[in-house]
Protein backbone atom coordinates (compact mmCIF):
# COMPACT_ATOMS: atom_id res chain seq x y z
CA UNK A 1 -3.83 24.74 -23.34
CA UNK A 2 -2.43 27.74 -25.52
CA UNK A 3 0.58 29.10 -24.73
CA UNK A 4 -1.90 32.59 -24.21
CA UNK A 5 -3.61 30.79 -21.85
CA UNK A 6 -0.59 29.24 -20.00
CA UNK A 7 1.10 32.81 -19.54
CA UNK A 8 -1.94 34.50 -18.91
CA UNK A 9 -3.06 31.89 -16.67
CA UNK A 10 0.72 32.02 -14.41
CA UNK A 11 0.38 35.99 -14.63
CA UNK A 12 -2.93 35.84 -13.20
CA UNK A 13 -2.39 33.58 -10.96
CA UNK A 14 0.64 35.12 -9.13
CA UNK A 15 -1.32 38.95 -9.00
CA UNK A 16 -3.90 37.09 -7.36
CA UNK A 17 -2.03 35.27 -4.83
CA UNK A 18 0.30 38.20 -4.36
CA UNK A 19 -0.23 38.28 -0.69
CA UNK A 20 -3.43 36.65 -0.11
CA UNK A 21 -1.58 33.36 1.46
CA UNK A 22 0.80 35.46 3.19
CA UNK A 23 -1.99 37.64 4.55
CA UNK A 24 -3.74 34.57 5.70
CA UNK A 25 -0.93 32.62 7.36
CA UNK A 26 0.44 36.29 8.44
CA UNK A 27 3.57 35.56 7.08
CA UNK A 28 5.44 38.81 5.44
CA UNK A 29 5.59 38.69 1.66
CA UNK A 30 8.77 39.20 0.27
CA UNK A 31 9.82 42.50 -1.21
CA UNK A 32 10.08 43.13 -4.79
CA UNK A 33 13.36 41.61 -6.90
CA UNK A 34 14.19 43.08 -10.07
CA UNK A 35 15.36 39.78 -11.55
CA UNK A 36 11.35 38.87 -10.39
CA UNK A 37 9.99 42.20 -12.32
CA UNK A 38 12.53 42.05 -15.11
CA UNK A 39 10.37 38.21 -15.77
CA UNK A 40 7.27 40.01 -15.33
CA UNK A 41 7.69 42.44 -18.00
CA UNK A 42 8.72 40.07 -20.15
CA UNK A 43 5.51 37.64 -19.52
CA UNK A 44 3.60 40.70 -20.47
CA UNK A 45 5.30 41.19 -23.74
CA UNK A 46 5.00 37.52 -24.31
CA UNK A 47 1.10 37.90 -24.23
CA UNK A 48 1.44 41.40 -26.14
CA UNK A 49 3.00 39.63 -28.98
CA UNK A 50 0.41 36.66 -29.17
CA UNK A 51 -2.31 39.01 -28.94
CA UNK A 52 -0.55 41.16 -32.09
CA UNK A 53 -0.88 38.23 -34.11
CA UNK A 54 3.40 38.41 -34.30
CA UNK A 55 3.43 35.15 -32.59
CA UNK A 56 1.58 32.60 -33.41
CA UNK A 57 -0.43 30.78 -30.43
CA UNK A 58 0.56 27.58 -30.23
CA UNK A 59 -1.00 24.30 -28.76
CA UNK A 60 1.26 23.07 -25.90
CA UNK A 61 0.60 19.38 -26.65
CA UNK A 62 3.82 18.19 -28.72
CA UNK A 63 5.62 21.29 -29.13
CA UNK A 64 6.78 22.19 -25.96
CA UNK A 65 10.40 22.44 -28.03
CA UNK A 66 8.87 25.06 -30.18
CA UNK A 67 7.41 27.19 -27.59
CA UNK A 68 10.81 27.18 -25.81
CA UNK A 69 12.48 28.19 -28.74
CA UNK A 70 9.39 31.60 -29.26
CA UNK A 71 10.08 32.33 -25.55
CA UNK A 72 13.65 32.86 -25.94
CA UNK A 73 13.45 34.74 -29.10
CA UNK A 74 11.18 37.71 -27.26
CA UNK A 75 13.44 37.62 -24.19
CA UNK A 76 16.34 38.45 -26.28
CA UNK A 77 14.51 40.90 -28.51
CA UNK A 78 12.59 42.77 -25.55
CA UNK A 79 16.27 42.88 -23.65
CA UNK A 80 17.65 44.39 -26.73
CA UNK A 81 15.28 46.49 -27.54
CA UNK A 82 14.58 47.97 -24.27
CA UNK A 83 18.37 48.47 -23.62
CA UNK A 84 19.09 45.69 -20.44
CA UNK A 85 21.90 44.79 -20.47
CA UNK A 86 22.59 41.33 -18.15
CA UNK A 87 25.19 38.61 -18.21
CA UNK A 88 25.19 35.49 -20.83
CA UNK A 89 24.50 33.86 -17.52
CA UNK A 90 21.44 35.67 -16.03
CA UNK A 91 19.99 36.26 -19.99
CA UNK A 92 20.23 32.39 -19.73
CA UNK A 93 18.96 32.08 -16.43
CA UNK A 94 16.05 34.56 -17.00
CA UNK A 95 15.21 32.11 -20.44
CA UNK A 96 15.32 28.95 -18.29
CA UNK A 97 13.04 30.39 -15.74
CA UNK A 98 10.38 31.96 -17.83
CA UNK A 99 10.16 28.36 -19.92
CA UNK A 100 9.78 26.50 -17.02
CA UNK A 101 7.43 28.59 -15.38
CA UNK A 102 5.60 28.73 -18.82
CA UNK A 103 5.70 25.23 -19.88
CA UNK A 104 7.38 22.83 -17.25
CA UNK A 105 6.95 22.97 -13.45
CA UNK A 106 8.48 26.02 -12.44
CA UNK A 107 11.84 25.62 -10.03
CA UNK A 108 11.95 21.65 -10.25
CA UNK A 109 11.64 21.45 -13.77
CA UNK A 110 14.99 20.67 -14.52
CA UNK A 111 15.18 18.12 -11.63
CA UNK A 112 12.10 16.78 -13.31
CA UNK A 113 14.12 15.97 -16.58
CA UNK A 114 17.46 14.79 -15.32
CA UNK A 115 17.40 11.08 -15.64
CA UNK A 116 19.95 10.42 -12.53
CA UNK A 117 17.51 11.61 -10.01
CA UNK A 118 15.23 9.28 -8.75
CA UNK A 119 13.26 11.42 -6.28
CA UNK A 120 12.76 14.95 -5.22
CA UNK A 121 11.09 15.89 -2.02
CA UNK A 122 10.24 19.95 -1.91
CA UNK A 123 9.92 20.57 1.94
CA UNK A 124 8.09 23.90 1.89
CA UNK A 125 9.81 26.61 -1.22
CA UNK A 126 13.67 26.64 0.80
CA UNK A 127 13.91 23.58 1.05
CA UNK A 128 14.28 20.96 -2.15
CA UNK A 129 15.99 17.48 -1.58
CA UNK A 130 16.45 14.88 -4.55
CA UNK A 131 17.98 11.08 -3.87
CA UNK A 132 20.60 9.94 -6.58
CA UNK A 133 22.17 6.69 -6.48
CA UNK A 134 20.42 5.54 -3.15
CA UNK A 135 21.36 8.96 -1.38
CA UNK A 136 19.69 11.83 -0.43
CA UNK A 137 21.25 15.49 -1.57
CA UNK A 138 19.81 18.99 -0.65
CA UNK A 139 19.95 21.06 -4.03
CA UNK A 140 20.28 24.95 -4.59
CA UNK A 141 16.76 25.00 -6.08
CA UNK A 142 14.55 27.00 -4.07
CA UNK A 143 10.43 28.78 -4.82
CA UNK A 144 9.90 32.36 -4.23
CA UNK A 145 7.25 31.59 -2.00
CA UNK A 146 5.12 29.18 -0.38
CA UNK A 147 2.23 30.28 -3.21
CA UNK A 148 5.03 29.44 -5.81
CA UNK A 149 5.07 26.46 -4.54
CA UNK A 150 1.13 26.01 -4.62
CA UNK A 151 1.24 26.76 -8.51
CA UNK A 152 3.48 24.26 -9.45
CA UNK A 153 1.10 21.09 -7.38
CA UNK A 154 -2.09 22.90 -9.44
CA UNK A 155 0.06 22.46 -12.80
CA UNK A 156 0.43 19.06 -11.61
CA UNK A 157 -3.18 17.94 -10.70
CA UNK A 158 -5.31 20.23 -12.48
CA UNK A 159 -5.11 18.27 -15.68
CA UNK A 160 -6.13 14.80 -13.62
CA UNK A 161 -8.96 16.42 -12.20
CA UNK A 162 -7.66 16.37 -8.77
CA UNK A 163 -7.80 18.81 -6.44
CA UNK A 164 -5.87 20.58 -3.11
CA UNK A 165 -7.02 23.36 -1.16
CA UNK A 166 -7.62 23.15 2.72
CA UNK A 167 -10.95 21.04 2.81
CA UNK A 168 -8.66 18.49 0.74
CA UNK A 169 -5.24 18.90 1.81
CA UNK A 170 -3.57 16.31 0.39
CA UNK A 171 -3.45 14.36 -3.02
CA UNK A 172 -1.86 12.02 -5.22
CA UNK A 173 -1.55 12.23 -8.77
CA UNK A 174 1.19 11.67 -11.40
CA UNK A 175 2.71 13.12 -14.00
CA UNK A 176 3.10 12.88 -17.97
CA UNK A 177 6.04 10.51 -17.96
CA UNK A 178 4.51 8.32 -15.06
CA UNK A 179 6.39 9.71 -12.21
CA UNK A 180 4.16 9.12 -9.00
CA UNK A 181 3.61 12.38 -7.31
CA UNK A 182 2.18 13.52 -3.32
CA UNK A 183 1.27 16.37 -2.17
CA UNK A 184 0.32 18.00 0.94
CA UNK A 185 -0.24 21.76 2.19
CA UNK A 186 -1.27 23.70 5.24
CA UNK A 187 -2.83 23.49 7.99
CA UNK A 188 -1.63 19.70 7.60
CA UNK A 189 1.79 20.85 6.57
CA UNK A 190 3.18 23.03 8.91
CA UNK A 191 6.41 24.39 6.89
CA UNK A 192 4.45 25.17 4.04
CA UNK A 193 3.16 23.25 1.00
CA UNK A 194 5.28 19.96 0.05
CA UNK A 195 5.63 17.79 -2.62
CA UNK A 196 7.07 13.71 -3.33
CA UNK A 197 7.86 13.23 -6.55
CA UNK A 198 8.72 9.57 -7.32
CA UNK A 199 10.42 9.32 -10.53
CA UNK A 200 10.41 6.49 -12.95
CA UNK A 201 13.17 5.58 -15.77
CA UNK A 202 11.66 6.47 -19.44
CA UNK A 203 12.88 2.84 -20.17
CA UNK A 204 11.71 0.67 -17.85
CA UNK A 205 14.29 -1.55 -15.63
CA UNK A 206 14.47 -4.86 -16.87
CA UNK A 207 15.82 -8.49 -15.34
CA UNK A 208 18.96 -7.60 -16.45
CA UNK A 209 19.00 -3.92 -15.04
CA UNK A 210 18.41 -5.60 -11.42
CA UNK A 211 20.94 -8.20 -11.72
CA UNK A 212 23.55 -5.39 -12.63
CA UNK A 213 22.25 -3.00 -9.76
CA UNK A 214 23.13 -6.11 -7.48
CA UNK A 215 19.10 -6.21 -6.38
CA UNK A 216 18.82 -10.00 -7.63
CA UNK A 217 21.43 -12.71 -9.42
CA UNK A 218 20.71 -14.53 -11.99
CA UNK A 219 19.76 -17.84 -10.07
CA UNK A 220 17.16 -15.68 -8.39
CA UNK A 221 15.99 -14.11 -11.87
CA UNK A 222 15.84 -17.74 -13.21
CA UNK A 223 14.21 -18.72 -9.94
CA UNK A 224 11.06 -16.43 -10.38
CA UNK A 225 10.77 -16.85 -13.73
CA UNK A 226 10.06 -20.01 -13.29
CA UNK A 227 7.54 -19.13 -10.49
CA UNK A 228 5.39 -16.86 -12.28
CA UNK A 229 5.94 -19.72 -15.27
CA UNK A 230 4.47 -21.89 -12.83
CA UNK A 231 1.21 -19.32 -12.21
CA UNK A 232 2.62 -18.81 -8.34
CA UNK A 233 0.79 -16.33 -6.10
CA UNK A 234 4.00 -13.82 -5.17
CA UNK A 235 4.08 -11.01 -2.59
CA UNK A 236 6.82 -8.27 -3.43
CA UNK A 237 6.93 -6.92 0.54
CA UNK A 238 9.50 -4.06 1.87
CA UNK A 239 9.73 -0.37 3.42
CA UNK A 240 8.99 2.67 2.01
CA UNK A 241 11.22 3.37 -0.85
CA UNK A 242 13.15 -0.28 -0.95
CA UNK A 243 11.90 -0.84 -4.84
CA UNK A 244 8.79 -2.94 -4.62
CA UNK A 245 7.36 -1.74 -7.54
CA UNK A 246 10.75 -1.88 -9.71
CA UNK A 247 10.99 -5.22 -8.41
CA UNK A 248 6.94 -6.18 -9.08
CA UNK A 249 7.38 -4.29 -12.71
CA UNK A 250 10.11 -7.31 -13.42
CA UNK A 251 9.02 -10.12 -11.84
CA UNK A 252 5.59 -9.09 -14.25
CA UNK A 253 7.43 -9.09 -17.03
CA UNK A 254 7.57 -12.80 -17.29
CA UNK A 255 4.17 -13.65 -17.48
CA UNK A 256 3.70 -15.30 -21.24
CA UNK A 257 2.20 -12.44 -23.86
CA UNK A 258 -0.89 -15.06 -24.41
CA UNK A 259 -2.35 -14.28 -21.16
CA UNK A 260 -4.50 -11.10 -20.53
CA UNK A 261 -3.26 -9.19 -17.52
CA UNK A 262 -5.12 -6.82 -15.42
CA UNK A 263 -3.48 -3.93 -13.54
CA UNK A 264 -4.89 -2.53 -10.84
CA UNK A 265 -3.40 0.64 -8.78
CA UNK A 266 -3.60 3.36 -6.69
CA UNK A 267 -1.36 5.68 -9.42
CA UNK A 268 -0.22 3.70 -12.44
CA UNK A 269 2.94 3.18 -12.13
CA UNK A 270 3.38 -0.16 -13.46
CA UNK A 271 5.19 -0.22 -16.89
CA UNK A 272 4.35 -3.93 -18.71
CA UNK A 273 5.63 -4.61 -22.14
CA UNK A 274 2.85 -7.20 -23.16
CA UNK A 275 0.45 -6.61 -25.40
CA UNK A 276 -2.81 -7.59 -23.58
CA UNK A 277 -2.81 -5.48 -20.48
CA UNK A 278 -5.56 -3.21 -19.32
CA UNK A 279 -4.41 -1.03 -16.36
CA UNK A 280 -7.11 0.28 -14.04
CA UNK A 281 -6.45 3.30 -11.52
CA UNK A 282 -8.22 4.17 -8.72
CA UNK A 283 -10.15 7.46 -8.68
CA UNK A 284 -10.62 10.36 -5.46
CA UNK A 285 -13.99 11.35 -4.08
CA UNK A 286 -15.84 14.51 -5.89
CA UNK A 287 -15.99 18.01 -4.15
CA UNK A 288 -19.24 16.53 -2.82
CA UNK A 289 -17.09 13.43 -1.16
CA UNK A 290 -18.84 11.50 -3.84
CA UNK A 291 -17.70 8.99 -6.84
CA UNK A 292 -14.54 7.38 -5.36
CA UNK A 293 -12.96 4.58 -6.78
CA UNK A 294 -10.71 2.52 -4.47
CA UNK A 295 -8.64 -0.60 -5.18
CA UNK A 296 -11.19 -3.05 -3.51
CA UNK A 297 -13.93 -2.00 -6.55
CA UNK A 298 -11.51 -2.76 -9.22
CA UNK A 299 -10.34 -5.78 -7.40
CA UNK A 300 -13.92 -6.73 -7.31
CA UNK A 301 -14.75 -5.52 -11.00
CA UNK A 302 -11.19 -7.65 -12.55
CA UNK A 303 -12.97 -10.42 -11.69
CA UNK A 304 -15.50 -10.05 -14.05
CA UNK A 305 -12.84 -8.94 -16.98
CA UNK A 306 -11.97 -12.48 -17.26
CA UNK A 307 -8.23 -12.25 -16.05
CA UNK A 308 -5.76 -14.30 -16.68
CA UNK A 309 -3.26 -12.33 -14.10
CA UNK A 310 -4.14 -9.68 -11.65
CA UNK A 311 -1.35 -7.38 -10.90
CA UNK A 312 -2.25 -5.25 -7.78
CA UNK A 313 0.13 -2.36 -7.32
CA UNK A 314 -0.27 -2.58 -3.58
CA UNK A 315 -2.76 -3.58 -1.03
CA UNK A 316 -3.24 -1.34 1.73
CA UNK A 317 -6.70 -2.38 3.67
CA UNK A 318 -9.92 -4.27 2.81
CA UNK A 319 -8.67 -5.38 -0.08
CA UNK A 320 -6.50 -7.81 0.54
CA UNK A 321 -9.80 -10.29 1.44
CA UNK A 322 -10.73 -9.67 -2.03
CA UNK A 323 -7.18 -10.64 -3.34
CA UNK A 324 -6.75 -13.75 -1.41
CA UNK A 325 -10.18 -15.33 -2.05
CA UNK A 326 -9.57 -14.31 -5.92
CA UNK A 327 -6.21 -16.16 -5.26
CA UNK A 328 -7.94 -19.41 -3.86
CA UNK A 329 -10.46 -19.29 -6.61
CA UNK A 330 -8.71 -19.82 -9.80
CA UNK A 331 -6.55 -16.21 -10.65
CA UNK A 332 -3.45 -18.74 -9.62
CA UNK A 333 -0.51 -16.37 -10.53
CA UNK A 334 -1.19 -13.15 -9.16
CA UNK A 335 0.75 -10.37 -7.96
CA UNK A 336 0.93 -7.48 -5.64
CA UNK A 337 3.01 -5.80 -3.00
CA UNK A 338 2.58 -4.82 0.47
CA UNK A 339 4.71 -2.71 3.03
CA UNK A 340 6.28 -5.08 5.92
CA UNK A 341 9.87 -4.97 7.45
CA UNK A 342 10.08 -9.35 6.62
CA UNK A 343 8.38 -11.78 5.36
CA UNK A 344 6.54 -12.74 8.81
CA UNK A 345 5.24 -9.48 9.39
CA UNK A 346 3.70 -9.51 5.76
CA UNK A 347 1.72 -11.78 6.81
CA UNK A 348 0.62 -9.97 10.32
CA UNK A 349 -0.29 -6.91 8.16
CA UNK A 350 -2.34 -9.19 5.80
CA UNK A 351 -3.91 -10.12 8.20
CA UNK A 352 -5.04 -6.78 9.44
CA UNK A 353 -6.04 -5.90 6.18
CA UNK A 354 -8.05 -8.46 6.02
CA UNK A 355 -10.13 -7.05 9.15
CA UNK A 356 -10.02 -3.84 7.62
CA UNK A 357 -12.56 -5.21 5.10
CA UNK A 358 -15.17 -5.25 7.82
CA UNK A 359 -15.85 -9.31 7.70
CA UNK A 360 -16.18 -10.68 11.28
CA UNK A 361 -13.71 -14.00 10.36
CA UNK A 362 -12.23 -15.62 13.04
CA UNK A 363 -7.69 -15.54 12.80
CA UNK A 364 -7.45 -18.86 12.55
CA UNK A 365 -10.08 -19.36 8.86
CA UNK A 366 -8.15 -15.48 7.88
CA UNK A 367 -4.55 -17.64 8.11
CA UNK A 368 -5.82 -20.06 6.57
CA UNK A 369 -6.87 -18.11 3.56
CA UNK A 370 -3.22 -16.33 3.50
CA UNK A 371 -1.76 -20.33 4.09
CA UNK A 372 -3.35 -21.35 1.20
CA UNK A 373 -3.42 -18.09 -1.54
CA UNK A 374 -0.07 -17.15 -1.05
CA UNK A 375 2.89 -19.08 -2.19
CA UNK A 376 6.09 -16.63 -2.28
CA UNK A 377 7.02 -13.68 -0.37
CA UNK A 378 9.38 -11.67 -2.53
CA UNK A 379 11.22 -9.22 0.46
CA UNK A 380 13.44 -6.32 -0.60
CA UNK A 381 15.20 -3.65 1.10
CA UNK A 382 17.05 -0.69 0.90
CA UNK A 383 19.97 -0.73 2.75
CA UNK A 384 22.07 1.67 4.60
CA UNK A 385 24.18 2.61 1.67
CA UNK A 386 21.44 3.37 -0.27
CA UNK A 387 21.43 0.27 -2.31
CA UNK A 388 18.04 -2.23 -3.09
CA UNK A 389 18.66 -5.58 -2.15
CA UNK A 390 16.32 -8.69 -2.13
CA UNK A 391 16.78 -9.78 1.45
CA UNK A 392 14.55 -12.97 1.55
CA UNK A 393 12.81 -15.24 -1.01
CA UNK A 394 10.38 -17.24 1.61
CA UNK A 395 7.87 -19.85 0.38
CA UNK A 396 4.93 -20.38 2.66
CA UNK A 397 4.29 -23.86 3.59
CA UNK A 398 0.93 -24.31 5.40
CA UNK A 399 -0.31 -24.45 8.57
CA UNK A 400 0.86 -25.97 12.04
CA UNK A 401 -1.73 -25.00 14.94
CA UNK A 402 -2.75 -21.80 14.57
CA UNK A 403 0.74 -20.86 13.00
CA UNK A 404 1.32 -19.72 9.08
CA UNK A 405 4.51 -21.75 8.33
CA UNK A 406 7.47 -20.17 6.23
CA UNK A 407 10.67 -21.53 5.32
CA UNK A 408 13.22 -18.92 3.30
CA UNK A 409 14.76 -20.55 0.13
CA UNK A 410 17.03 -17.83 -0.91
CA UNK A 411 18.40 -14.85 2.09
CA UNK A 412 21.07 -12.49 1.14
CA UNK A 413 24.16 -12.61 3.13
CA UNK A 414 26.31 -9.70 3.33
CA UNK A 415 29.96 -10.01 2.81
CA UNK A 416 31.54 -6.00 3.89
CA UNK A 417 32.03 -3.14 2.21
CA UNK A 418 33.79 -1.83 -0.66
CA UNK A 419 36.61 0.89 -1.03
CA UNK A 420 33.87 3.55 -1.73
CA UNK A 421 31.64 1.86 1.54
CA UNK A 422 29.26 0.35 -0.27
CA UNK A 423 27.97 -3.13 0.88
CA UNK A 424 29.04 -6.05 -0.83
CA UNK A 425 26.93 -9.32 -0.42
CA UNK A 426 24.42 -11.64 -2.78
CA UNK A 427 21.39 -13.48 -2.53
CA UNK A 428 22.40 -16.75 -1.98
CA UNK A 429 20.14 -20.48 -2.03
CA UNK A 430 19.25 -21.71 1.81
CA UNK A 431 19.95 -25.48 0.87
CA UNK A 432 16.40 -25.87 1.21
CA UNK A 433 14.20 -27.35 -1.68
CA UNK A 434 10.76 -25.32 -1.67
CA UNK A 435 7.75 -27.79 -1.44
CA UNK A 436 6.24 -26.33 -4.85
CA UNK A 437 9.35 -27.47 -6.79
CA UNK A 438 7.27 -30.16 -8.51
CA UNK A 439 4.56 -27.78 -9.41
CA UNK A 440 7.44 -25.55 -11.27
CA UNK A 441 8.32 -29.07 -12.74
CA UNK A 442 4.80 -29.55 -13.75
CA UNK A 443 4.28 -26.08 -15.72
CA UNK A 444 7.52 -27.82 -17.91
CA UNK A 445 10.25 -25.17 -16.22
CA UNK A 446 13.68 -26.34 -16.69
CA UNK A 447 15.27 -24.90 -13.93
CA UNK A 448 18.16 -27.12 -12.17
CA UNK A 449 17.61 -28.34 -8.96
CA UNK A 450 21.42 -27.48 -7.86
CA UNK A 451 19.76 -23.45 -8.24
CA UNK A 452 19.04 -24.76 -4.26
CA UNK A 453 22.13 -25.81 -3.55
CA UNK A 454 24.42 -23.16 -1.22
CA UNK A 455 27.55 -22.93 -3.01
């Protein structure tokens, strides 16, 4: 899109919202700022000039830099020239804004771009929260209104071909640099229109990254390697927020470069450095509730692409069945994560995916199909200081009765706290020797058998 057509686009967009939501949801617009006009006026001379021919109308893919740099060159001529007079700090406020309404995503924009946030949650336009370094902050940024906040989630999904309004309230999507983004408006939100932004690092995290955060040692790094070596089925299982998907996006990232790997996800966020990967997404129903996509159709469809990994960004429902009997029918080393608060209720909520897929199986033959797919739960949490912590490493062992059996080979045992409260602790080896050790022998891994050994 032209930077004529962004502009004219925002202008447009705000004179025709100007009041219609607030009419609607008889809330009281707010009344007119000057700062607000003085931004106006100069969006209008912003289009005046492009339509002179004095500025030239650029293509927004690339040269976002550029356009900045045209933007603040008419702000500062149109102040002089019309006689404003405002401080080096609003003139640079005034530039900020109009670029980020104009190119970027409006108020959040900058939150967007600083690499120490990890998250930013917009509760309705007053309220914006970001997490750094495990906690959560409220910030100063704030939307004019709750239609402000409307234009920024249509800059975000418009160019996926997603949609919001209030026969589809809520969506994912993502955005340019990966970041995994939800939204959700009114009537389903009550305090106005809210967006989850879930940022990811530019570089991804490597082994080495999660072994300095304190997530994993290197006994434990050495120790998966060698599982997914050794073409292991693994689980990554934890909460909302605990780093799955870090942790899955590592673990992946041993699997050999010979082998072909096939993502599938919900949102890509997976971030593999191999060479022969082909990621699959998932894809929403059509304004006729038509067309979907879900992750049981690529699951289904993988098998087909002659895989030597599938990597499943999480399983949800149905299909999990479709996992596990891929499992148990040659894709040995496959991945995925699942939300669970341990590694025995991992297995309870497989289990209920499984029924989700509509196939009348009895529990005991669904167990047995976990029992036997399924040979590592990974299980990571985040803990109260914020920090993301592998909390169990639990082979599963087989059956006994109607019973999945489990024995952990690596728990992390907390030590205290620090001087600045945060929790101090490690991962540390059970004593117990898992019963696939000779399997990781037989894939030729050299890893030590005293890696078991408490210390």
């Amino acid at each position: 899109m032209s930077l004529l057509e962004r502009i004219q686009k925002e202008r447009t967009n705000e004179a025709s919202d100007s009041g219609n939501f607030h009419k609607a949801r008889n809330v009281q617009a707010p009344k007119d700022d000057p700062f607000e006009e003085l931004k106006g006026r100069i969006h209008m001379r912003i289009i005046e000039e492009i339509n002179s021919g004095a500025v030239k109308d650029m293509e927004s893919e690339g040269q976002d830099e550029d356009l900045g740099q045209v933007i603040s060159g008419i702000v500062e001529n149109y102040l002089e020239e019309e006689g404003t007079f405002i401080s080096k700090l609003d003139k640079q406020k005034l530039i900020t804004e109009i670029i980020d309404e104009t190119i970027g995503f409006g108020p959040i924009n900058r939150l967007i771009q600083d690499p120490s946030i990890s998250e930013i949650m917009v509760n309705g336009p007053q309220n914006v929260y970001v997490e750094k370094k495990g906690r959560l902050i409220r910030t100063e940024v704030t939307f004019k209104d709750n239609q402000h906040v409307m234009r920024v989630i249509e800059k975000i999904v418009a160019p996926l071909g997603r949609r919001i309004d209030e026969s589809s309230p809520m969506v994912d999507a993502r955005l340019p640099d990966g970041s995994r983004v939800n939204a959700i408006i009114p009537p389903l939100s009550l305090n106005g229109p809210s967006i989850t932004i879930r940022k990811f690092s530019e570089r991804p995290f490597t082994v080495r990254d999660l072994i300095n955060f304190g997530t994993m040692t290197p006994e434990v790094a050495m120790f998966l390697k060698a599982c997914v070596e050794a073409r292991l089925n693994i689980v990554v299982s934890g909460g909302t927020g605990s780093g799955k998907t870090t942790t899955l996006n590592v673990i992946s990232s041993f699997i050999p470069d010979d082998e072909r790997i096939v993502t599938i996800e919900d949102a890509a966020e997976l971030q593999l450095a191999q060479e022969h990967v082909v990621r699959l997404e998932t894809r929403p129903p059509n304004i006729e509730g038509k067309g979907a996509i879900t992750i049981r159709d690529l699951v289904r469809n993988s098998l087909r692409m002659r895989p030597d990994r599938i990597v499943v960004g999480e399983v949800r429902s149905g299909e999990a069945l479709d996992m596990l009997q891929a499992m148990n029918t040659g894709h040995d080393g496959s991945l995925t994560t699942g939300h669970a608060n341990s590694p025995r209720d991992m297995l309870s909520r497989l289990e209920t995916m499984v029924l989700m897929a509509g196939m009348e199986l009895p529990v005991r033959a669904i167990r047995e199909q976990i029992a036997s797919a399924i040979d590592l739960i990974v299980h990571q949490a985040r803990l109260k200081d914020g920090s993301r912590r592998i909390t169990h490493i639990t082979e599963i062992t087989g059956m006994e009765g109607d019973v999945i059996t489990m024995q952990d080979i690596f728990i992390f045992k907390q030590q205290g706290r620090d001087e600045k409260g945060r929790i101090t602790g490690a991962v540390v080896p059970t004593g117990i020797k898992p019963k696939f050790a000779e399997k990781l022998m037989d894939a030729g891994t050299t890893l030590s058998p005293d890696i078991f050994m408490p210390g």
